[in-house]
N, C-alpha and C. Protein backbone atom coordinates (compact mmCIF):
# COMPACT_ATOMS: atom_id res chain seq x y z
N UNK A 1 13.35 24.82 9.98
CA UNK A 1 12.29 25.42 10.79
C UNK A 1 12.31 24.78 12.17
N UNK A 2 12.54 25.87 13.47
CA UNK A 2 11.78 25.31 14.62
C UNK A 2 10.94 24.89 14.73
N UNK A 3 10.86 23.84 15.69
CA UNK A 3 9.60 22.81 16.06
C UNK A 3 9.23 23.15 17.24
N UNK A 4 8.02 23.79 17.87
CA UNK A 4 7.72 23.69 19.11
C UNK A 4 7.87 22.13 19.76
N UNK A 5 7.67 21.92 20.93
CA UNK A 5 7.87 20.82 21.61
C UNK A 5 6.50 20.23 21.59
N UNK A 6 6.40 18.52 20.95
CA UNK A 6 5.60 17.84 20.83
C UNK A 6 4.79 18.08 19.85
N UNK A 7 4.91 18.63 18.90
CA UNK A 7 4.72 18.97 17.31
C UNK A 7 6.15 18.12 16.23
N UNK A 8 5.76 17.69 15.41
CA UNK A 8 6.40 16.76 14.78
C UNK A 8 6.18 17.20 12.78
N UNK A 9 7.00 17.98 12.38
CA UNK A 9 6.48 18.43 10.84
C UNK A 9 7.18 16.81 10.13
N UNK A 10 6.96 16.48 9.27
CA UNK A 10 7.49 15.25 8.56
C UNK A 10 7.21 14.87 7.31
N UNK A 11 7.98 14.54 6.73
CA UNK A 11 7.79 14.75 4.81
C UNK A 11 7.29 12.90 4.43
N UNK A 12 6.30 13.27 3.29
CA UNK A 12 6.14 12.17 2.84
C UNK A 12 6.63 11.66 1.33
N UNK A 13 8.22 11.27 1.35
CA UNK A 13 9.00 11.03 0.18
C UNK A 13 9.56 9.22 0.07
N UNK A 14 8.68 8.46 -0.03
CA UNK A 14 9.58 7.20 0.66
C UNK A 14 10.13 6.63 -0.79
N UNK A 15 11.42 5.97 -0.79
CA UNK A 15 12.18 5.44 -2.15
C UNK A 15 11.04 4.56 -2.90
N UNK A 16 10.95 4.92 -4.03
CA UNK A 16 9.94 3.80 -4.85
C UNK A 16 10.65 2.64 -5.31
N UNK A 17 10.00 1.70 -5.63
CA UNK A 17 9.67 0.16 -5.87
C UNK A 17 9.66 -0.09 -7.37
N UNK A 18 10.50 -0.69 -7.66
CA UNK A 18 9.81 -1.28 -9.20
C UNK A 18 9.13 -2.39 -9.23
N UNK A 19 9.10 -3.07 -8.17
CA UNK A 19 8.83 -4.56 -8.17
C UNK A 19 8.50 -4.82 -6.27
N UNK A 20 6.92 -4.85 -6.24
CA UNK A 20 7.08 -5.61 -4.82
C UNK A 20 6.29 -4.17 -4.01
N UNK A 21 6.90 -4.13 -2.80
CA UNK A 21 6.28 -3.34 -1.90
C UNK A 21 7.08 -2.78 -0.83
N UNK A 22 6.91 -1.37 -0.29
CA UNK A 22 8.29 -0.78 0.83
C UNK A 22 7.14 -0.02 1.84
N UNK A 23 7.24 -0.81 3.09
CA UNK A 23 6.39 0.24 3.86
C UNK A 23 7.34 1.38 4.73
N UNK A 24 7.42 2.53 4.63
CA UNK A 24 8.08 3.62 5.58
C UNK A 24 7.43 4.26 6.38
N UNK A 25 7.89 4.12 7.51
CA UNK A 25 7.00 5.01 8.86
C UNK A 25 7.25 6.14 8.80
N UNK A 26 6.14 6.72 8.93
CA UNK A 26 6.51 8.83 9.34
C UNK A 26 6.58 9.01 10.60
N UNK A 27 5.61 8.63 11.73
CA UNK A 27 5.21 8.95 12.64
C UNK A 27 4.12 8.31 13.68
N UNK A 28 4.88 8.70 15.34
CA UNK A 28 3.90 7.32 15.67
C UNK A 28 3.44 8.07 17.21
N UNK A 29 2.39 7.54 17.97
CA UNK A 29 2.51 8.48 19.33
C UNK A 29 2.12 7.17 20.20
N UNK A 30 1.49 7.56 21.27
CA UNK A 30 1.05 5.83 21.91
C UNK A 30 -0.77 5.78 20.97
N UNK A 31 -1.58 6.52 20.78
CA UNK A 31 -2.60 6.74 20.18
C UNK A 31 -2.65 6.27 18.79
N UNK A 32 -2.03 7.35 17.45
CA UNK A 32 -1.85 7.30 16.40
C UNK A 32 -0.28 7.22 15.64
N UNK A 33 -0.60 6.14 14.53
CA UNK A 33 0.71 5.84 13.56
C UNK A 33 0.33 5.97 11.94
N UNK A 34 1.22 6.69 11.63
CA UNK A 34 1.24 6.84 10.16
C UNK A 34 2.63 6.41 9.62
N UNK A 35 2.09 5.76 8.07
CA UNK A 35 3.15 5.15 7.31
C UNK A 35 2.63 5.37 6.15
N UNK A 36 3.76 4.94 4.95
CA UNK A 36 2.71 5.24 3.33
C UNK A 36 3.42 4.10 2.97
N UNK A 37 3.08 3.54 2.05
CA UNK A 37 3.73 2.43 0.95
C UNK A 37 3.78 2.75 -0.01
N UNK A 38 4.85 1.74 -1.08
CA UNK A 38 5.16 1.93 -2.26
C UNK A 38 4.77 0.87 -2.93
N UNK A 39 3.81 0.40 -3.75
CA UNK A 39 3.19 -1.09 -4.06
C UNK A 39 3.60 -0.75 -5.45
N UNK A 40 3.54 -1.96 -6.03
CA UNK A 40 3.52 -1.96 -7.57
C UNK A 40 2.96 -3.61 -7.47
N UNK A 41 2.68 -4.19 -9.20
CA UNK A 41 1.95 -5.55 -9.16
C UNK A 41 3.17 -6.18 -8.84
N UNK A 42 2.59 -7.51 -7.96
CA UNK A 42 3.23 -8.00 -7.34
C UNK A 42 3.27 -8.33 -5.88
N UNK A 43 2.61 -6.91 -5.16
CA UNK A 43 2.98 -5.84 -3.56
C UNK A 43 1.69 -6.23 -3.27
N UNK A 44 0.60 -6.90 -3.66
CA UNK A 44 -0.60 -7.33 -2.83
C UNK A 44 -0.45 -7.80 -1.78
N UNK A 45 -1.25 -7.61 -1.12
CA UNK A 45 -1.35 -8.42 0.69
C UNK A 45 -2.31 -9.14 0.88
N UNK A 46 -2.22 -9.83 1.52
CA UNK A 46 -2.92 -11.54 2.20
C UNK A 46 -4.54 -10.60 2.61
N UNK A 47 -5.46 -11.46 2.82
CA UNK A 47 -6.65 -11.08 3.74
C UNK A 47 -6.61 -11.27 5.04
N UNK A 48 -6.82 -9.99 5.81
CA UNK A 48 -5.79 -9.68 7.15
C UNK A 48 -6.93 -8.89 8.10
N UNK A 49 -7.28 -9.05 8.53
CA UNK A 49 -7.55 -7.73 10.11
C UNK A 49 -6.83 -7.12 11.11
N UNK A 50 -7.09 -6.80 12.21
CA UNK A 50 -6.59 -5.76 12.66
C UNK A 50 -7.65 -5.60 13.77
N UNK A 51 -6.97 -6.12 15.15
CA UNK A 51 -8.16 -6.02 16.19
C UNK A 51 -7.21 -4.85 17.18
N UNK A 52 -8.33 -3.62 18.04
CA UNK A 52 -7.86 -2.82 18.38
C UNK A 52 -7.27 -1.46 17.55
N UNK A 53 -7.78 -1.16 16.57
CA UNK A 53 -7.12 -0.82 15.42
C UNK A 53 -7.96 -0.06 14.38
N UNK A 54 -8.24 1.10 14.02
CA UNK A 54 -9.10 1.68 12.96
C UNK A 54 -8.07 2.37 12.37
N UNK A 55 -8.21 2.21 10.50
CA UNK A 55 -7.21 3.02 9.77
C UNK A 55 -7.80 3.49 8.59
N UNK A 56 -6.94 4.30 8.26
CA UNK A 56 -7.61 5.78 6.85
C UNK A 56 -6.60 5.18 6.20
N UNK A 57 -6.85 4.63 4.38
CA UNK A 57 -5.48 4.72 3.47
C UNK A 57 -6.30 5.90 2.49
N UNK A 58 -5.03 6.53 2.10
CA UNK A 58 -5.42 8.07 1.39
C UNK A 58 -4.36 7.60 0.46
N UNK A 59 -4.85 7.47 -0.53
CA UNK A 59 -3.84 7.43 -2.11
C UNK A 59 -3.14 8.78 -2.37
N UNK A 60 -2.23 8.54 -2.49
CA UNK A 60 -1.51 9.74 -2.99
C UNK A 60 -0.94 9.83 -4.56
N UNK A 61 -0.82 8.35 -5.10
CA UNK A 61 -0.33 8.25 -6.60
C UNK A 61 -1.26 6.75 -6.77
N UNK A 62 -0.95 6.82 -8.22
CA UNK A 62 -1.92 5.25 -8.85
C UNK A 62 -3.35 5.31 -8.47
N UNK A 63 -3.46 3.93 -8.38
CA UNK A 63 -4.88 3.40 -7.74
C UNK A 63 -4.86 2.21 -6.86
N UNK A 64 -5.26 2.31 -6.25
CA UNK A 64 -5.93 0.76 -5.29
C UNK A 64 -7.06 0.43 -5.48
N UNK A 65 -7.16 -1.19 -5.34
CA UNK A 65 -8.40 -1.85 -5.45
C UNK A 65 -8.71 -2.42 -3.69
N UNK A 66 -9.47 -2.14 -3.08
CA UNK A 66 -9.49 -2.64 -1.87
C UNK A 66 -10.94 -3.73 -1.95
N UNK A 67 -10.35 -5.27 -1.04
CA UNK A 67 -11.11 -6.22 -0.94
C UNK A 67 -11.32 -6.67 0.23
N UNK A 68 -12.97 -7.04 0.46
CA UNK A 68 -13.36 -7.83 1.63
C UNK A 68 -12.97 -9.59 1.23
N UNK A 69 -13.95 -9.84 2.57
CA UNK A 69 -14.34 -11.20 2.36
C UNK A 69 -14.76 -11.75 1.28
N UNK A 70 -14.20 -13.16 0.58
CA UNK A 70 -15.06 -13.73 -0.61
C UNK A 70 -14.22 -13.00 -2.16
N UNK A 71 -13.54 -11.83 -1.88
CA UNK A 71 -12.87 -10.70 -2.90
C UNK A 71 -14.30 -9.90 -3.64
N UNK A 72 -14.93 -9.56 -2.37
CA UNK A 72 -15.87 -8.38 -3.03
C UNK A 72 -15.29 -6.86 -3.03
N UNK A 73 -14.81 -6.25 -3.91
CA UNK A 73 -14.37 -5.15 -3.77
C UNK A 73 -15.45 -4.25 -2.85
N UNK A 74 -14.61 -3.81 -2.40
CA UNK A 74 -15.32 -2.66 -1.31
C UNK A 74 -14.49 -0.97 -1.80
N UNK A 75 -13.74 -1.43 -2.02
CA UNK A 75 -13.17 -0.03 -2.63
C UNK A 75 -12.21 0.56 -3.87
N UNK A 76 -12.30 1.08 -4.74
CA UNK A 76 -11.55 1.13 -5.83
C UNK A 76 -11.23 2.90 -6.00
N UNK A 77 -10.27 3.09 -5.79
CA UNK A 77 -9.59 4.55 -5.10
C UNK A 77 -8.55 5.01 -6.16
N UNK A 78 -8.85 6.04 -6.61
CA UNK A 78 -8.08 6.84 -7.08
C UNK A 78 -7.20 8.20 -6.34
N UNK A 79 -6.24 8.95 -6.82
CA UNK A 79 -5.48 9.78 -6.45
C UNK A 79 -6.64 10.29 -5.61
N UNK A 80 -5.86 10.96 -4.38
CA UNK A 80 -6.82 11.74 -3.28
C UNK A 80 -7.79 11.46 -2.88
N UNK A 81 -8.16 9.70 -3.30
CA UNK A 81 -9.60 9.07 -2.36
C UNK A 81 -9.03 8.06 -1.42
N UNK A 82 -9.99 7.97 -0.66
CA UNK A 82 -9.03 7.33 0.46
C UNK A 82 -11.15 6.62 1.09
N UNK A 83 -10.32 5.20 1.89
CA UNK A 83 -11.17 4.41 2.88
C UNK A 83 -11.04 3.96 3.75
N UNK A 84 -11.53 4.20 4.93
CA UNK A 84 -11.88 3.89 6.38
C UNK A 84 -12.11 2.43 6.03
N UNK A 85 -10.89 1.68 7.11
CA UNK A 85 -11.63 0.11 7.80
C UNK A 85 -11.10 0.28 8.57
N UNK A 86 -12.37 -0.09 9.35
CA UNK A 86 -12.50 -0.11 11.12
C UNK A 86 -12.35 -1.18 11.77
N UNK A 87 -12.05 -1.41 12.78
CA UNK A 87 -11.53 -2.77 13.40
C UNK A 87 -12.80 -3.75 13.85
N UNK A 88 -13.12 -5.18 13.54
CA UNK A 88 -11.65 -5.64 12.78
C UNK A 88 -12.68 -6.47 11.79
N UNK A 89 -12.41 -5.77 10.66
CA UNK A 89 -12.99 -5.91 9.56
C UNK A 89 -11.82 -6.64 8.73
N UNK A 90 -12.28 -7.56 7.79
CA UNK A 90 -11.04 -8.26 6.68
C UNK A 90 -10.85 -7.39 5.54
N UNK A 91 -9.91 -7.39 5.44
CA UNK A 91 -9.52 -6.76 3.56
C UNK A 91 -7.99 -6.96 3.18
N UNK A 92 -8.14 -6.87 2.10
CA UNK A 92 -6.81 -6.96 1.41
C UNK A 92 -6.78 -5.89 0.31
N UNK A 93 -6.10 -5.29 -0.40
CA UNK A 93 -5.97 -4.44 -1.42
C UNK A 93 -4.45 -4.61 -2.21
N UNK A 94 -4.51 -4.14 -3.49
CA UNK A 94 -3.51 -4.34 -4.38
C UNK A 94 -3.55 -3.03 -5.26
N UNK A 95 -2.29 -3.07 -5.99
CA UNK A 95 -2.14 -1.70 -6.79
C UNK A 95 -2.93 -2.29 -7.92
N UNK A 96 -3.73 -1.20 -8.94
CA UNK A 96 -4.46 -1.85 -9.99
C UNK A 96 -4.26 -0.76 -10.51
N UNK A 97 -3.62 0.52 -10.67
CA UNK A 97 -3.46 1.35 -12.08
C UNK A 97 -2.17 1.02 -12.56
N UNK A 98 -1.80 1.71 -13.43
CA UNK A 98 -0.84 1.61 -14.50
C UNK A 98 1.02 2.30 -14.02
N UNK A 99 0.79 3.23 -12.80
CA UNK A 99 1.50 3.35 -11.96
C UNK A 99 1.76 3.02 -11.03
N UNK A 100 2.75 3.05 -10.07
CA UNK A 100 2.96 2.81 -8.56
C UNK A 100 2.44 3.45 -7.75
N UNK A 101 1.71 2.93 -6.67
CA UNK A 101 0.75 3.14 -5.69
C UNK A 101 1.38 3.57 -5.19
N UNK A 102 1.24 5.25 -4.53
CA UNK A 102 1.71 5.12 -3.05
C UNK A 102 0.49 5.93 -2.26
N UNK A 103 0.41 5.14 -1.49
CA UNK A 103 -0.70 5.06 -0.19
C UNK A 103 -0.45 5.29 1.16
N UNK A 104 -0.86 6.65 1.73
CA UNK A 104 -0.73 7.05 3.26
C UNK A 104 -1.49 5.88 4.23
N UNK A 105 -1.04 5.68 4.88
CA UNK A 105 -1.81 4.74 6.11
C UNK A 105 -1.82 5.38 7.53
N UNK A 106 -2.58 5.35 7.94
CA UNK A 106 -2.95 6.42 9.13
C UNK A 106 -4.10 5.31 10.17
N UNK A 107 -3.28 5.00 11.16
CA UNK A 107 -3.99 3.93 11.73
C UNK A 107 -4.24 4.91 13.31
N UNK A 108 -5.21 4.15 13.95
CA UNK A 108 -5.43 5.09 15.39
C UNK A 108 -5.93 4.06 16.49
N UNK A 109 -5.27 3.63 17.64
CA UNK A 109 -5.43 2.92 18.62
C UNK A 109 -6.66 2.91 19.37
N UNK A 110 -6.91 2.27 19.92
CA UNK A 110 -8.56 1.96 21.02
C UNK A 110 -7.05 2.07 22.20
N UNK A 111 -6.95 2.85 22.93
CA UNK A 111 -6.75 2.60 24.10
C UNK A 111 -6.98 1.66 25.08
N UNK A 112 -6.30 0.80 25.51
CA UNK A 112 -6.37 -0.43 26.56
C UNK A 112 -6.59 -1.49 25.37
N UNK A 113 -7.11 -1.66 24.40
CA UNK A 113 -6.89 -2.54 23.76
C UNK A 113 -5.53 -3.33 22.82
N UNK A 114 -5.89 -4.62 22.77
CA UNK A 114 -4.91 -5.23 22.25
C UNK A 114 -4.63 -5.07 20.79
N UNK A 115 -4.03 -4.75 20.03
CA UNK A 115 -3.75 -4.23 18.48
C UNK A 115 -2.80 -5.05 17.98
N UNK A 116 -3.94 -6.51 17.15
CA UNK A 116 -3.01 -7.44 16.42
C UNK A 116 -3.46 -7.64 15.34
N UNK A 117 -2.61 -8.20 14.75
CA UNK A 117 -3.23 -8.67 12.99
C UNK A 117 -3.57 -10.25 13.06
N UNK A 118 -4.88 -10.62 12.34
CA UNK A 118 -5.41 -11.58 12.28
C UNK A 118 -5.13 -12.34 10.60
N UNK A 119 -4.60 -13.29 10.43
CA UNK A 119 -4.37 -13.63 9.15
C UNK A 119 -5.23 -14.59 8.37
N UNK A 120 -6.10 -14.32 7.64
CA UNK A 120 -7.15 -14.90 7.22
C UNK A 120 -6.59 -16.37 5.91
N UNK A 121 -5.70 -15.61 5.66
CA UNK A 121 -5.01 -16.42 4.32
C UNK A 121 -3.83 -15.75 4.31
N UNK A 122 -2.50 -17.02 3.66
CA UNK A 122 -1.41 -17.06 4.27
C UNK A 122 -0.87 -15.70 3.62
N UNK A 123 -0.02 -14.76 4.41
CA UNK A 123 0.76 -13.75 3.31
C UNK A 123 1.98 -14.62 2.60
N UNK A 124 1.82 -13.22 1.99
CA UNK A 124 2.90 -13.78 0.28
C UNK A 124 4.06 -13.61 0.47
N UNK A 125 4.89 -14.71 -0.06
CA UNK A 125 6.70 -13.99 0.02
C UNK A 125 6.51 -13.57 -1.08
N UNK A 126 7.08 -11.72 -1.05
CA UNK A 126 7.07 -10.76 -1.80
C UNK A 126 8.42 -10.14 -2.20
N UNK A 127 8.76 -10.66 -3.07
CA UNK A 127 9.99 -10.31 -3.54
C UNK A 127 9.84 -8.23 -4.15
N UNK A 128 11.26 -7.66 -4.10
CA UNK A 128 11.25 -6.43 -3.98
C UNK A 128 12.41 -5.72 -4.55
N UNK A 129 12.27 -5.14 -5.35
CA UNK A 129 13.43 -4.38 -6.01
C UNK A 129 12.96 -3.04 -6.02
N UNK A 130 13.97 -2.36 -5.28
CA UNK A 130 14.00 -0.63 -5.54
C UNK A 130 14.28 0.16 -6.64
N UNK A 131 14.08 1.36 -6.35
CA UNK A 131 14.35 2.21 -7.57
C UNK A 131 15.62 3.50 -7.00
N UNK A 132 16.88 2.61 -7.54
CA UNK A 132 17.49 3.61 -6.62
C UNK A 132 17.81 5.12 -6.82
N UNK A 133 17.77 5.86 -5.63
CA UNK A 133 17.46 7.27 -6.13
C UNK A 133 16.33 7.84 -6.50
N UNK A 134 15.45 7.52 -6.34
CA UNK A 134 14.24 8.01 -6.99
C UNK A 134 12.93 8.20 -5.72
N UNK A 135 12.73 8.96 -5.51
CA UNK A 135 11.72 8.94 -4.22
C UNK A 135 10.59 10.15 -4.34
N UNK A 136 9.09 10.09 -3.75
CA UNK A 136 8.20 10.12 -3.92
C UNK A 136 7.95 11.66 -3.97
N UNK A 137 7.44 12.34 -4.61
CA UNK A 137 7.60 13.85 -4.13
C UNK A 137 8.52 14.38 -4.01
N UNK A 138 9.51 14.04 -4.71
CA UNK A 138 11.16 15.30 -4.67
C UNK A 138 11.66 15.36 -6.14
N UNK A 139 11.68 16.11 -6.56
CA UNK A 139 12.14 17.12 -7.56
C UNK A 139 12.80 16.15 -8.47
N UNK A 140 12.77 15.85 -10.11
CA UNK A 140 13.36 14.77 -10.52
C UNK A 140 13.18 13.45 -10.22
N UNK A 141 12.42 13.22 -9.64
CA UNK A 141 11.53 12.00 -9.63
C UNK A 141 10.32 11.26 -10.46
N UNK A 142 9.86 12.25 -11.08
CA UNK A 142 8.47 12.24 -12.10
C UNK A 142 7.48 11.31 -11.47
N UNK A 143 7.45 11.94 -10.27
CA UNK A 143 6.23 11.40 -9.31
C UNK A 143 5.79 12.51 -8.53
């Protein structure tokens, strides 16, 4: 399919994970960036912010557990629920269903502002093994 100019169509299929975590970018402008991940246990992330910076994660498979400060859950998301954190709020989140997470991330810039990550507690060396051949939404995948 033709693309008019400055229209961007883009598939969301990224290789899954058996072990660990794979972030793949779709799409980015100077404004807004989208990416999805592939988490499984293991693929948790540190308690982190994000100054300059507001983002949507929209589950697309599994579940996420999303955590503030202290590890008060603030959000526990199933397929097609998704939560706003706004800048620059702390959280961390991890896969917590029985499948592999994969999670759209859809972040959107403050203009003129500076857009960094703040690390509250140290991140993890996250070891990572793929699933080769096998990717998110394509036919023979059983995802």
């Amino acid at each position: 399919m033709e693309q008019s100019k400055g229209f961007e169509v883009f598939e969301i299929n990224p290789q899954m994970v058996a072990k660990g975590k794979k972030t793949t970018e779709l799409v980015r402008t100077d404004l807004i960036r989208a990416n999805v991940q592939v988490v499984t246990d293991g693929g948790e992330t540190n308690l982190h912010a994000h100054t300059g910076m507001d983002a949507i994660w929209v589950v697309l498979q599994g579940e996420a557990t999303f955590y503030g400060q202290g590890d008060e859950v603030v959000g526990k998301l199933k397929k097609h629920q998704a939560i706003l954190i706004p800048r620059p709020k702390p959280y961390w989140f991890e896969s917590s269903g029985d499948e592999p997470l994969v999670v759209l991330h859809v972040m959107a810039y403050q203009p003129g502002a500076v857009a960094k990550r703040i690390d509250y507690t140290p991140r993890k060396e996250l070891q990572r093994d793929m699933v080769e051949g096998k990717f998110f939404g394509q036919a023979g995948s059983n995802t």
